[in-house]
PDB file of N, CA and C in Angstrom:
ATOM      1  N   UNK A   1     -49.876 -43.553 -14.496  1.00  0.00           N
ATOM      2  CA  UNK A   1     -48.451 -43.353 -14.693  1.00  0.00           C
ATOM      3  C   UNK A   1     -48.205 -42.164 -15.617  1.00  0.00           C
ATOM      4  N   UNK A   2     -48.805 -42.009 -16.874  1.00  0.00           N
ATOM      5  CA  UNK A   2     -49.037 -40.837 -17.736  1.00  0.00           C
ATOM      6  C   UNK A   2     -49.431 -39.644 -17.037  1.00  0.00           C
ATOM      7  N   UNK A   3     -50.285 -39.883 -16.127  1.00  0.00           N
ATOM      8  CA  UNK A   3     -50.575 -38.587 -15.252  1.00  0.00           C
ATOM      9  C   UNK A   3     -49.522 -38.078 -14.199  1.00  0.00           C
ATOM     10  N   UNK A   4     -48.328 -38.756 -13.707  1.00  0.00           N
ATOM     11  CA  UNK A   4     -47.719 -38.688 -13.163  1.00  0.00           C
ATOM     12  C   UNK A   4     -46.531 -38.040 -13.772  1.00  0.00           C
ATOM     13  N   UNK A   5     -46.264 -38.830 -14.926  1.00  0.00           N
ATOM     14  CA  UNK A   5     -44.959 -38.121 -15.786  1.00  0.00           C
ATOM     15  C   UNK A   5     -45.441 -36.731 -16.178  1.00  0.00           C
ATOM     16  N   UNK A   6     -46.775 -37.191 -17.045  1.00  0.00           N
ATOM     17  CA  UNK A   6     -47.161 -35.296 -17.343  1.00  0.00           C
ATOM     18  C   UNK A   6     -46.768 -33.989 -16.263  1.00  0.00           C
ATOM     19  N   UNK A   7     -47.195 -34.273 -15.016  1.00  0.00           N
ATOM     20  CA  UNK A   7     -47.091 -34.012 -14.157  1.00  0.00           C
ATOM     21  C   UNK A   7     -45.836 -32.891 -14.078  1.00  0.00           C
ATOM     22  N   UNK A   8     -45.118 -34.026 -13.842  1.00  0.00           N
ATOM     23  CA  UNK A   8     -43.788 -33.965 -13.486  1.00  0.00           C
ATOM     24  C   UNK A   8     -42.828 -32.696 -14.700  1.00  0.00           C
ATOM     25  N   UNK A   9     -43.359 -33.391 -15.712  1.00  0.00           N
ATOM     26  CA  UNK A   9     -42.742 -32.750 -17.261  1.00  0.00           C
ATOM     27  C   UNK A   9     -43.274 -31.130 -17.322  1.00  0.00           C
ATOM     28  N   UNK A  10     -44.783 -30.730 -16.606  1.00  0.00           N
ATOM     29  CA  UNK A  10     -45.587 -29.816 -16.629  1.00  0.00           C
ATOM     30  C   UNK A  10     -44.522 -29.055 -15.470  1.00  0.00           C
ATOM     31  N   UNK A  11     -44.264 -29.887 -14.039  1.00  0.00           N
ATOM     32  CA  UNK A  11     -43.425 -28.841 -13.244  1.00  0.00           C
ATOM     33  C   UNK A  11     -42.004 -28.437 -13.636  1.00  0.00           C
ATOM     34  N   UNK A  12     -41.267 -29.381 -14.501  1.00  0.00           N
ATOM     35  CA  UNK A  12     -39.947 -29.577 -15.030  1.00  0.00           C
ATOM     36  C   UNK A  12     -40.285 -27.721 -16.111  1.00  0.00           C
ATOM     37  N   UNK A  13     -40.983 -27.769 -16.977  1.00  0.00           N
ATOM     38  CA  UNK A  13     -41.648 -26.818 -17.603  1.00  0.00           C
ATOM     39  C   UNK A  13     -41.297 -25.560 -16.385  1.00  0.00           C
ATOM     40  N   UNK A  14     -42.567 -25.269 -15.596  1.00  0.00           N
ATOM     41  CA  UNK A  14     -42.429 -23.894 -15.080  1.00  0.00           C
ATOM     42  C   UNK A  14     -41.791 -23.886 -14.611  1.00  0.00           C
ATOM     43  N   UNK A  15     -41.102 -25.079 -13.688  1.00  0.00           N
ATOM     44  CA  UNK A  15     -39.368 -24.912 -13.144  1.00  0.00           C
ATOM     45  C   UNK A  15     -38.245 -23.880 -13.917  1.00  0.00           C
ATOM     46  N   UNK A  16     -38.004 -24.455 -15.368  1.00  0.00           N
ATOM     47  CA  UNK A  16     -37.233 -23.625 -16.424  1.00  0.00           C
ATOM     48  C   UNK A  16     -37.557 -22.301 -16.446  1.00  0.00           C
ATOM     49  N   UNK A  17     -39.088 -22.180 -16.669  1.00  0.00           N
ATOM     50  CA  UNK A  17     -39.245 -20.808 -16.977  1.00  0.00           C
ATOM     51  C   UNK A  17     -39.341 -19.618 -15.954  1.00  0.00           C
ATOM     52  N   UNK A  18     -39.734 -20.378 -14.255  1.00  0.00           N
ATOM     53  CA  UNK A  18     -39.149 -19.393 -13.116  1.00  0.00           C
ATOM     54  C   UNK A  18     -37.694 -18.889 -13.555  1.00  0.00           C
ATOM     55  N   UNK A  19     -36.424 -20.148 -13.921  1.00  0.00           N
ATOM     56  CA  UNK A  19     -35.169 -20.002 -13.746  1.00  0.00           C
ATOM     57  C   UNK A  19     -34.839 -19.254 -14.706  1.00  0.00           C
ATOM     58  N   UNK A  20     -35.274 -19.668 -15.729  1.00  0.00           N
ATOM     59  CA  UNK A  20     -34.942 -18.347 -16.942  1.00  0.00           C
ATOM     60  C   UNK A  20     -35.491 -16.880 -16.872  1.00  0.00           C
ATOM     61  N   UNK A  21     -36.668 -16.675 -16.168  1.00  0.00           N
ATOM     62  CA  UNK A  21     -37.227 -15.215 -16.283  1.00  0.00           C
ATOM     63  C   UNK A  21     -35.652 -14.368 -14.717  1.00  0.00           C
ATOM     64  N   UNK A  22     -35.527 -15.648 -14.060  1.00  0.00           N
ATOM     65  CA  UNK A  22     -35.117 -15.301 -13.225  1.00  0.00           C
ATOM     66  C   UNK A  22     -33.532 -14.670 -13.655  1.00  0.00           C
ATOM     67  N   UNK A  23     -33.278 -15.364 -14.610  1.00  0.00           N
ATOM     68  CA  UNK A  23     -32.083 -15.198 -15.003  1.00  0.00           C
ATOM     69  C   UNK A  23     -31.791 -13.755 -15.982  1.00  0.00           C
ATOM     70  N   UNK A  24     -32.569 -13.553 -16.770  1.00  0.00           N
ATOM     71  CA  UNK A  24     -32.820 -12.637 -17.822  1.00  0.00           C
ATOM     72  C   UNK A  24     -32.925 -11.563 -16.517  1.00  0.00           C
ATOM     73  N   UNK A  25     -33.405 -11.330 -15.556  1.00  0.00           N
ATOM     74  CA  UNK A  25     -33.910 -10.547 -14.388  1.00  0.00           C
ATOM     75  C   UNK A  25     -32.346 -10.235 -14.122  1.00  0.00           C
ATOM     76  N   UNK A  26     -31.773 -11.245 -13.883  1.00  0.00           N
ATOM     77  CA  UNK A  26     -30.244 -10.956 -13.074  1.00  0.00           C
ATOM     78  C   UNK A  26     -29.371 -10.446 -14.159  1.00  0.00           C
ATOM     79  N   UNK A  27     -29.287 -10.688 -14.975  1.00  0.00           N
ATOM     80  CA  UNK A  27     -28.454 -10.024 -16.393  1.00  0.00           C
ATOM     81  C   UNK A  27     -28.749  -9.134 -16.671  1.00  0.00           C
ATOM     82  N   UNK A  28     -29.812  -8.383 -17.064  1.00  0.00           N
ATOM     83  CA  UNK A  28     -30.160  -6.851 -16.724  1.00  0.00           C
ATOM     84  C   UNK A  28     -30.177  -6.024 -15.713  1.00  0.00           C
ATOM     85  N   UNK A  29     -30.077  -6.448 -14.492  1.00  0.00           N
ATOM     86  CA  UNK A  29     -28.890  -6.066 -13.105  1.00  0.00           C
ATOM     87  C   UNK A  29     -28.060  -6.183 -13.424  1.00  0.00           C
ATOM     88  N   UNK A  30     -27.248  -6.586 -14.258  1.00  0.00           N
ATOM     89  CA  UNK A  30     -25.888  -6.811 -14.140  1.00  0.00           C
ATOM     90  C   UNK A  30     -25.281  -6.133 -15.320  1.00  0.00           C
ATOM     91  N   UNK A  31     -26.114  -5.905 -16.512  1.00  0.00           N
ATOM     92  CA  UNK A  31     -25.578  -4.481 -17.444  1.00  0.00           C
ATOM     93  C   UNK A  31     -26.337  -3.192 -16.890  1.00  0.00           C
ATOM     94  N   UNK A  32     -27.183  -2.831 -15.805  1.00  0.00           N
ATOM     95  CA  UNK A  32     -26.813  -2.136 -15.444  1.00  0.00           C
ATOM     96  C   UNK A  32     -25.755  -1.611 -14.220  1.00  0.00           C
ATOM     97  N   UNK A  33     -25.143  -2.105 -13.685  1.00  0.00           N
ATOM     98  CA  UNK A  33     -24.593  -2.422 -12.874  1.00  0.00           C
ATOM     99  C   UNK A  33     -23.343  -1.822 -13.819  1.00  0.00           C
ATOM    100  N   UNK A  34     -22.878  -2.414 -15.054  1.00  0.00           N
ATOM    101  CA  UNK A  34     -21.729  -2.651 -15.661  1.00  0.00           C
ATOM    102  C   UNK A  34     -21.799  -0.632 -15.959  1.00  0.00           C
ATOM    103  N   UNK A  35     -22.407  -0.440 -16.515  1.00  0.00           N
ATOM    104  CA  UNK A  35     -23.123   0.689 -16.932  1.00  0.00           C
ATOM    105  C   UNK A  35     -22.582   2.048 -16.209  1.00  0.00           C
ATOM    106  N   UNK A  36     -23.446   1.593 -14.866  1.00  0.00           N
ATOM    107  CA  UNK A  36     -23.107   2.677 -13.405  1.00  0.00           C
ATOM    108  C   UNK A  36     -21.477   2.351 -13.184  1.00  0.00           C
ATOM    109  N   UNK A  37     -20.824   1.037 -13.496  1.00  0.00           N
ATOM    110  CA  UNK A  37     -19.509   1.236 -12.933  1.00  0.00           C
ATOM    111  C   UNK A  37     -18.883   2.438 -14.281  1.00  0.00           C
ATOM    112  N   UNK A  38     -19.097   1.770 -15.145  1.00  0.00           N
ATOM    113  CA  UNK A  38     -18.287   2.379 -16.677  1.00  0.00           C
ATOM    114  C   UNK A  38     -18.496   3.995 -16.510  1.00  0.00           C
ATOM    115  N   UNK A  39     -19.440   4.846 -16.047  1.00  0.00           N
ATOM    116  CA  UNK A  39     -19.581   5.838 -15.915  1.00  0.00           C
ATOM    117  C   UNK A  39     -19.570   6.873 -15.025  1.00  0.00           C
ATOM    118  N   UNK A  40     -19.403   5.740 -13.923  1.00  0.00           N
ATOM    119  CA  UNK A  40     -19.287   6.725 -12.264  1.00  0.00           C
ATOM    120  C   UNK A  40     -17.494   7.344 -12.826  1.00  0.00           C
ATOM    121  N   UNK A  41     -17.824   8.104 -11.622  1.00  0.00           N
ATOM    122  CA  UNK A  41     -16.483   9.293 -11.494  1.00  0.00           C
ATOM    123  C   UNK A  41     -15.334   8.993 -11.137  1.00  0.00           C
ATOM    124  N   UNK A  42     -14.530   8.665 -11.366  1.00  0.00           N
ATOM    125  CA  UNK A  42     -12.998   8.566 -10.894  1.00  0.00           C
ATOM    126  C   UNK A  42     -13.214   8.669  -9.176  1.00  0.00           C
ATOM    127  N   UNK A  43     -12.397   7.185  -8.624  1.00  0.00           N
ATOM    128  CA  UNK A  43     -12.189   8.222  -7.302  1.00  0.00           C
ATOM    129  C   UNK A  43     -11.191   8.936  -7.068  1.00  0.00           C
ATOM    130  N   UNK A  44     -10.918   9.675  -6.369  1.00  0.00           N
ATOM    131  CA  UNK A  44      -9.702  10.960  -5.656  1.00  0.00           C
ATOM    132  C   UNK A  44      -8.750  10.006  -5.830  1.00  0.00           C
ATOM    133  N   UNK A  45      -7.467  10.134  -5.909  1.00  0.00           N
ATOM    134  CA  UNK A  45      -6.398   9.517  -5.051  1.00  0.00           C
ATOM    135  C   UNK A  45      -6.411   9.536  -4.059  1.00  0.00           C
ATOM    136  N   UNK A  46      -5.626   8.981  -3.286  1.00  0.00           N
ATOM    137  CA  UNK A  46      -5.317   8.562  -1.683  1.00  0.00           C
ATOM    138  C   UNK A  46      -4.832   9.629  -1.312  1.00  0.00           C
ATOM    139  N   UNK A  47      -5.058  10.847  -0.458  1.00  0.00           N
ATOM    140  CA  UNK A  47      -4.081  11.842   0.255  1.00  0.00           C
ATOM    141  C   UNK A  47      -2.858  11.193   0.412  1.00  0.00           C
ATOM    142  N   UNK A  48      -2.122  11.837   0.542  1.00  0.00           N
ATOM    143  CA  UNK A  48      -0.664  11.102   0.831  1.00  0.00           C
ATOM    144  C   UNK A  48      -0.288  11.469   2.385  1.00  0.00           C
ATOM    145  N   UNK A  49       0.248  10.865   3.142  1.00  0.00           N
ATOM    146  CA  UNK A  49       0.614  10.404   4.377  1.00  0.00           C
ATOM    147  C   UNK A  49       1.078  11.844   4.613  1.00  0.00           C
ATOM    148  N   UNK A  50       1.467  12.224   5.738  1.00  0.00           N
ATOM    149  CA  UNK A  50       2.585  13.402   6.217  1.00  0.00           C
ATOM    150  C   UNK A  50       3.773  12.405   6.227  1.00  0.00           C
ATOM    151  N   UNK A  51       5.271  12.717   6.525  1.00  0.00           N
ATOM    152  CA  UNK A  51       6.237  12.293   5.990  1.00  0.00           C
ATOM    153  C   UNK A  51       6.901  13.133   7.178  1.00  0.00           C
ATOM    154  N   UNK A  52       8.195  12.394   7.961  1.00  0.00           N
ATOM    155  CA  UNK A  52       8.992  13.223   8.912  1.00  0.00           C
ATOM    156  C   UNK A  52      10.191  13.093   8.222  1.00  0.00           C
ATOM    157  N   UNK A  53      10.916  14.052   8.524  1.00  0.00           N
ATOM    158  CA  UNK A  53      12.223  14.684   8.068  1.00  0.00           C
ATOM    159  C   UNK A  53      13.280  14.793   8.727  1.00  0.00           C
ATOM    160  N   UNK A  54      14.265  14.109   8.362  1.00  0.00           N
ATOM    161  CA  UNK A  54      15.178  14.796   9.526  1.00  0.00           C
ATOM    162  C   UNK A  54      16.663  15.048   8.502  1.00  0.00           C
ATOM    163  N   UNK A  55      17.045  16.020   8.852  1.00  0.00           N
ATOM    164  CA  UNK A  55      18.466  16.108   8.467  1.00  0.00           C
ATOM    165  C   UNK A  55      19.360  16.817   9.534  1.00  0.00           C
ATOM    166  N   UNK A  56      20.504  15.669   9.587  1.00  0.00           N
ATOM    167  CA  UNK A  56      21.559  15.801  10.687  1.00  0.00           C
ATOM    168  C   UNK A  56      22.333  16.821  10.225  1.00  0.00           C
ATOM    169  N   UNK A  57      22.578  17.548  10.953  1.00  0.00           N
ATOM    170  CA  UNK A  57      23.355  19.173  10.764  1.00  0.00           C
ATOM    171  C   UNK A  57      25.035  18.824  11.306  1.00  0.00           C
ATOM    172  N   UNK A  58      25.031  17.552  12.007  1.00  0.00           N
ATOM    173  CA  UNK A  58      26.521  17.365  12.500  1.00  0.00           C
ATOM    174  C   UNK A  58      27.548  16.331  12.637  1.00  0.00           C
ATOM    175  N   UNK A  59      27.114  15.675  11.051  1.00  0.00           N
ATOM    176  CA  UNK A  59      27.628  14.179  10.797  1.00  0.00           C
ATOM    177  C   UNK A  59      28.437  13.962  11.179  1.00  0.00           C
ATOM    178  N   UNK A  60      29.793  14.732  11.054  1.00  0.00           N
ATOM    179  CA  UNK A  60      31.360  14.632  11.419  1.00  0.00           C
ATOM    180  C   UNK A  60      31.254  14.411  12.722  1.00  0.00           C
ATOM    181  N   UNK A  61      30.738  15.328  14.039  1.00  0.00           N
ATOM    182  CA  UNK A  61      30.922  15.453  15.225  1.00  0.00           C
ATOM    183  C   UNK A  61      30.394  14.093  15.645  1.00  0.00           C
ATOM    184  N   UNK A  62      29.301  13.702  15.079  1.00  0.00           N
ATOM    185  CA  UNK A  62      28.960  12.429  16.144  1.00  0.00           C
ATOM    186  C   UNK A  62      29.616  11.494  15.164  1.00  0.00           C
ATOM    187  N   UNK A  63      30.169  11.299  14.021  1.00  0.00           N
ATOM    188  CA  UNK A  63      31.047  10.153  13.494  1.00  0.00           C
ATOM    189  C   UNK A  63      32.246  10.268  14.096  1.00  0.00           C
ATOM    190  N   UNK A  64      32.921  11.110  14.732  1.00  0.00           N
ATOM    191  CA  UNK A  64      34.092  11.505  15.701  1.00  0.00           C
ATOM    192  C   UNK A  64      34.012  10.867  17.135  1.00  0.00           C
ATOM    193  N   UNK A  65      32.628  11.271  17.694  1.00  0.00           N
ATOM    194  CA  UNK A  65      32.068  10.765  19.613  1.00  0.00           C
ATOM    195  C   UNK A  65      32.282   9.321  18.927  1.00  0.00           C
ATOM    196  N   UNK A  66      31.281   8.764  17.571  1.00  0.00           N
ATOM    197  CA  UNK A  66      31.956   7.372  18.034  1.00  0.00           C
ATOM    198  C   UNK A  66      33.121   6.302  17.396  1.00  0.00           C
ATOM    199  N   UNK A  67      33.644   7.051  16.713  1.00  0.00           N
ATOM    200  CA  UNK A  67      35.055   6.579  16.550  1.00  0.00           C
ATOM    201  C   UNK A  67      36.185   7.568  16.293  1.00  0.00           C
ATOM    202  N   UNK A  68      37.375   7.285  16.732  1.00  0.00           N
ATOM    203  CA  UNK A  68      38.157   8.556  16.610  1.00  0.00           C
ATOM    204  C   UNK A  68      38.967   8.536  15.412  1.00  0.00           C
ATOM    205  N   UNK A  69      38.706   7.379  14.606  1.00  0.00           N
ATOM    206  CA  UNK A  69      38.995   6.893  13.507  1.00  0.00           C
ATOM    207  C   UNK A  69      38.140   8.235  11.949  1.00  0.00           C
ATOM    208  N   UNK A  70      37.237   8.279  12.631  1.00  0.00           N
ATOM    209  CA  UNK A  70      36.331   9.018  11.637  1.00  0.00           C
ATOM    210  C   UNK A  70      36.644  10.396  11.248  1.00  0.00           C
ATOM    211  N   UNK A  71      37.810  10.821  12.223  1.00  0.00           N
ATOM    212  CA  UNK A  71      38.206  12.178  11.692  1.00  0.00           C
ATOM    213  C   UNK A  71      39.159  12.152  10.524  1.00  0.00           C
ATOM    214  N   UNK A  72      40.470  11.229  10.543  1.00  0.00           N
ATOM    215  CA  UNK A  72      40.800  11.265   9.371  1.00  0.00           C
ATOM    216  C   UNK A  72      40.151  10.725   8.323  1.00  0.00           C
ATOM    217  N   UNK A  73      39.061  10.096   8.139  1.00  0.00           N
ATOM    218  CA  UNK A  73      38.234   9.514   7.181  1.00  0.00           C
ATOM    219  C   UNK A  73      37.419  10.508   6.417  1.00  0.00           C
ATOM    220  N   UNK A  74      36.813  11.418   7.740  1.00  0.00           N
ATOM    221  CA  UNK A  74      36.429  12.696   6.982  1.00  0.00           C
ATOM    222  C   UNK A  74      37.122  13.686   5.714  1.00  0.00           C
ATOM    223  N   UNK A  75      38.681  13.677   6.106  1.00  0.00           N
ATOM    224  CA  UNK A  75      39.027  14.533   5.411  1.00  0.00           C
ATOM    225  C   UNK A  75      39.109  13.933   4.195  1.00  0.00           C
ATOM    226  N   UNK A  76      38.835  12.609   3.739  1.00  0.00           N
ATOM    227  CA  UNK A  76      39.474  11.829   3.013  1.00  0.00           C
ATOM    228  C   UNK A  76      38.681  11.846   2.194  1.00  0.00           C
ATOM    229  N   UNK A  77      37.070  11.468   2.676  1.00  0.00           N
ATOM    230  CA  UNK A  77      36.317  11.221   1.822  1.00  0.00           C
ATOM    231  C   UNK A  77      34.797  11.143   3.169  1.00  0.00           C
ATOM    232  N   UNK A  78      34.405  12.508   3.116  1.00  0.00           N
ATOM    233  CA  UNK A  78      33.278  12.761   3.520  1.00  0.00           C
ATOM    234  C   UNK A  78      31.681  12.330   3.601  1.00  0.00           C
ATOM    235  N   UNK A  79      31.965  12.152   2.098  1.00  0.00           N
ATOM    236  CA  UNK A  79      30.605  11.495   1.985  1.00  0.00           C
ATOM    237  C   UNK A  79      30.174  10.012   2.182  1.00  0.00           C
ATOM    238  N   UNK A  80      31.217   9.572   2.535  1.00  0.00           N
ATOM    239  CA  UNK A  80      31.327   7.907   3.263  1.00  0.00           C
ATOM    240  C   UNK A  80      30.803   8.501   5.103  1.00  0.00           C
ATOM    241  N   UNK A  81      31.307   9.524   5.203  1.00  0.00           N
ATOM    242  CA  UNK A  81      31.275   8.960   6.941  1.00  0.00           C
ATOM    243  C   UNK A  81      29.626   9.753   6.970  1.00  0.00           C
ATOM    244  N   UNK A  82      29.015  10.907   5.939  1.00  0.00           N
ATOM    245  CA  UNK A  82      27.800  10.956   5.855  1.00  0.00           C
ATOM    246  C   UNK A  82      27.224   9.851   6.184  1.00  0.00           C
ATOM    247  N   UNK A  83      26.972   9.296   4.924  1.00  0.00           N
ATOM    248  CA  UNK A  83      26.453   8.033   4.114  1.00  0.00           C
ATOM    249  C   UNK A  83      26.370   6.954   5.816  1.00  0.00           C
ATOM    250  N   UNK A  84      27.510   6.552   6.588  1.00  0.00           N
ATOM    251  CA  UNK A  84      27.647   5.761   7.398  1.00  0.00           C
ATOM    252  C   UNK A  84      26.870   5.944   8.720  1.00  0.00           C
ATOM    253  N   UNK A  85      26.897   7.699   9.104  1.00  0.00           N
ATOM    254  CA  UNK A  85      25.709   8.506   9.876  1.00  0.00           C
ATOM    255  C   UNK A  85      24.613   8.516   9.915  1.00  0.00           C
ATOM    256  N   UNK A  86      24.235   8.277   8.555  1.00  0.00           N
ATOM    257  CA  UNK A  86      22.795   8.453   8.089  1.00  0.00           C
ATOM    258  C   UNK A  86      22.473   6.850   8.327  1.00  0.00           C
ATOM    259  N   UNK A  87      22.984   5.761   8.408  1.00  0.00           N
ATOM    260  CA  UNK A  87      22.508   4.393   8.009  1.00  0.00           C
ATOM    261  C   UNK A  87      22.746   3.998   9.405  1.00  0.00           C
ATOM    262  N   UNK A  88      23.402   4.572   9.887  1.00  0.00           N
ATOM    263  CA  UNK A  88      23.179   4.198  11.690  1.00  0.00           C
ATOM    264  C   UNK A  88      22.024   4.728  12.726  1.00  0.00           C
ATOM    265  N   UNK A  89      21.997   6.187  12.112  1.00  0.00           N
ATOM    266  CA  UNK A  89      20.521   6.479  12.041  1.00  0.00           C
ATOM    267  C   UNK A  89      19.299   6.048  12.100  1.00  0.00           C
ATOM    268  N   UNK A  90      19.215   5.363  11.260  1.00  0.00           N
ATOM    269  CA  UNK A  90      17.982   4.981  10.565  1.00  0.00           C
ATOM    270  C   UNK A  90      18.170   3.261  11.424  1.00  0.00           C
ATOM    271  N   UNK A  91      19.163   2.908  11.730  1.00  0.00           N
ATOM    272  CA  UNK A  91      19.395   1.657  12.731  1.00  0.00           C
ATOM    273  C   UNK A  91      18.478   2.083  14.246  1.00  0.00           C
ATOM    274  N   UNK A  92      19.322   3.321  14.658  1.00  0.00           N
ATOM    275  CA  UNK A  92      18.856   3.885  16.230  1.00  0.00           C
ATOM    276  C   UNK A  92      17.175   3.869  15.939  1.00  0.00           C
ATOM    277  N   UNK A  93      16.639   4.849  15.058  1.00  0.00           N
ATOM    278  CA  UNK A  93      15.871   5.324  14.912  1.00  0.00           C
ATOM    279  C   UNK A  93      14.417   3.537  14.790  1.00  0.00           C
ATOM    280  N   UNK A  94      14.793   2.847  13.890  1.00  0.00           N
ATOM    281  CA  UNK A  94      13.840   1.714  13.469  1.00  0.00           C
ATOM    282  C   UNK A  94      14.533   0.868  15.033  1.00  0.00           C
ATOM    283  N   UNK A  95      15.367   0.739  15.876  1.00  0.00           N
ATOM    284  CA  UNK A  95      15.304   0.209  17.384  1.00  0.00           C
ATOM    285  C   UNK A  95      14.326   0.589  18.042  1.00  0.00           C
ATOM    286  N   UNK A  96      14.599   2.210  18.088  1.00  0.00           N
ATOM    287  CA  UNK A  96      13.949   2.610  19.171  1.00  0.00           C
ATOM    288  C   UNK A  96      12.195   3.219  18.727  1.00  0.00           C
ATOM    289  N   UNK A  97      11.708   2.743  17.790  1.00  0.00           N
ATOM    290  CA  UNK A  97      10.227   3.004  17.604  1.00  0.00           C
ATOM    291  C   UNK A  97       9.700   1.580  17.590  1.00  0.00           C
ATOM    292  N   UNK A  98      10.336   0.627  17.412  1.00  0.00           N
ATOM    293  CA  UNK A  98       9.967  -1.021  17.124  1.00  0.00           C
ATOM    294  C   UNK A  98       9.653  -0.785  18.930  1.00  0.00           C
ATOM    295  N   UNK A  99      11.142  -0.904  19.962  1.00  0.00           N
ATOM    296  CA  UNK A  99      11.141  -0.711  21.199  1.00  0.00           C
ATOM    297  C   UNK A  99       9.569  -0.020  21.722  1.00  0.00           C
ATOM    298  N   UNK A 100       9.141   1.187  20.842  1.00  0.00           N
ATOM    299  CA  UNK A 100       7.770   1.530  21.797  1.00  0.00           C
ATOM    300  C   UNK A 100       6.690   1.128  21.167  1.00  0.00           C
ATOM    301  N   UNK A 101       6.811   0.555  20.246  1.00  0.00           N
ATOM    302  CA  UNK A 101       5.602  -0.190  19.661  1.00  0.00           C
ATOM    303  C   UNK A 101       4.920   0.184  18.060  1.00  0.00           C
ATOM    304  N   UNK A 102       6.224   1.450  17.815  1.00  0.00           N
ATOM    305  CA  UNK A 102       5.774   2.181  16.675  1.00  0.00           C
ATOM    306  C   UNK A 102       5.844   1.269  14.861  1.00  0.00           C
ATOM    307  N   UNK A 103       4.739   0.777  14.485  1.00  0.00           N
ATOM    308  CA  UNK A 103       5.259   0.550  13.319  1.00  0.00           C
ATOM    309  C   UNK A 103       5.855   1.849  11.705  1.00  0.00           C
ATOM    310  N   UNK A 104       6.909   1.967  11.462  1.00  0.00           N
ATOM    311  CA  UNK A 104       7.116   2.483  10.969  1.00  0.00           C
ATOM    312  C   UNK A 104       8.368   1.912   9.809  1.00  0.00           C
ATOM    313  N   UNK A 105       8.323   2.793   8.630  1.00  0.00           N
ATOM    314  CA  UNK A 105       8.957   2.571   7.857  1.00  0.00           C
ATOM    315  C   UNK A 105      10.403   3.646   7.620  1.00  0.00           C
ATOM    316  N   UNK A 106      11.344   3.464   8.064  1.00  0.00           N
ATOM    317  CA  UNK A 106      12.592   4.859   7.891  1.00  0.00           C
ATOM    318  C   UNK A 106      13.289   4.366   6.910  1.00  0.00           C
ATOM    319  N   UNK A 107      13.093   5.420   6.084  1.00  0.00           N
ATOM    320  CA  UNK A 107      14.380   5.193   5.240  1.00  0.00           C
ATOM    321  C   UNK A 107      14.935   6.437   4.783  1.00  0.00           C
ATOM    322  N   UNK A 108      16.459   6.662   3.615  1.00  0.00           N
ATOM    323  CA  UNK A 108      17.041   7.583   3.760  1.00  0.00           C
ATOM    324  C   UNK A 108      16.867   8.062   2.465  1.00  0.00           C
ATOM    325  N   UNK A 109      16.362   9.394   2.302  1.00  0.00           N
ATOM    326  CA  UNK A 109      15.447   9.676   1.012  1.00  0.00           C
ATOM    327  C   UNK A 109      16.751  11.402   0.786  1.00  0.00           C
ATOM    328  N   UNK A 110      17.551  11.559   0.036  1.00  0.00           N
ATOM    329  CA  UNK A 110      17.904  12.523  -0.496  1.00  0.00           C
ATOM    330  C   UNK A 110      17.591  14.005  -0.398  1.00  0.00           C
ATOM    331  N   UNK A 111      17.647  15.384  -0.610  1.00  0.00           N
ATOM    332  CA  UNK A 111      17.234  16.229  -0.866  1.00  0.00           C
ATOM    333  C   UNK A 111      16.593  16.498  -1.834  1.00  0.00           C
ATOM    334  N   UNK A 112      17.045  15.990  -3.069  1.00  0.00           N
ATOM    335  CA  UNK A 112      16.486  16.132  -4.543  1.00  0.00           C
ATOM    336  C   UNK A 112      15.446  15.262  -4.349  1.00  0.00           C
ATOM    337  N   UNK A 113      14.879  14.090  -3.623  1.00  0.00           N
ATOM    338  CA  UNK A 113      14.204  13.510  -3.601  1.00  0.00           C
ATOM    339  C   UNK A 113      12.941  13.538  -3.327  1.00  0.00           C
ATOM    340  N   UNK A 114      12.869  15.059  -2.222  1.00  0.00           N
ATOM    341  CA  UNK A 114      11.875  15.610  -1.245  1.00  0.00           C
ATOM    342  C   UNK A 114      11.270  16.820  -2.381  1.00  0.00           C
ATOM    343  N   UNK A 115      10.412  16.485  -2.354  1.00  0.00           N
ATOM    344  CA  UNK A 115       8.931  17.578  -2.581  1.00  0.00           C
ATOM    345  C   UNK A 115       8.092  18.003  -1.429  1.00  0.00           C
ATOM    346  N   UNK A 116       7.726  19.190  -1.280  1.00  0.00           N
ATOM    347  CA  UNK A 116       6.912  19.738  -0.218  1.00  0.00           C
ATOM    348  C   UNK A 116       5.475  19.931  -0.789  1.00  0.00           C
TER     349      UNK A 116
END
């Protein structure tokens, strides 16, 4: 029975000390590891996307084709029937790319807003 427990206590023994050499093994992988991250190079940023543009050259005329309401509105206050052009726009425009399958994001980004 003594020979049996010894045994046992003797494999319990090099059991630990596989797991510990094994371990001390993996922790020094792992500061170097820490090491190579802390010192590698920055990556790049992300290129940035190309970007489409559009600016309507004839807000009034087609806020006129579709209401005839929009001409005196123009004189009144212009930058409403812009503003209303541009957001119908961007309605036609997110229909008809959903319609061919295009995922895309439109939205209505300013002049001052645009960098080249």
């Amino acid at each position: 029975m003594n020979l049996i427990l010894t045994s046992l206590a003797g494999g319990a023994v090099v059991l630990g000390l596989l797991l510990y050499t094994e371990m001390w093994r993996l922790q020094r992988q792992l500061v170097g590891l820490q090491h190579r991250y802390q010192t590698a190079p920055a990556l790049p940023s992300a290129i940035p996307r190309p970007v489409i543009g559009i600016k309507i050259l004839n807000p009034f005329e087609l806020a006129v084709r579709e209401s005839r309401l929009a001409e005196p509105v123009a004189m009144l206050a212009p930058q409403v029937i812009e503003r209303i052009v541009y957001r119908r726009t961007v309605e036609i425009l997110t229909e008809q790319l959903r319609e061919r399958g295009v995922e895309a994001q439109v939205q209505i980004h300013h002049e001052a807003d645009h960098v080249d």
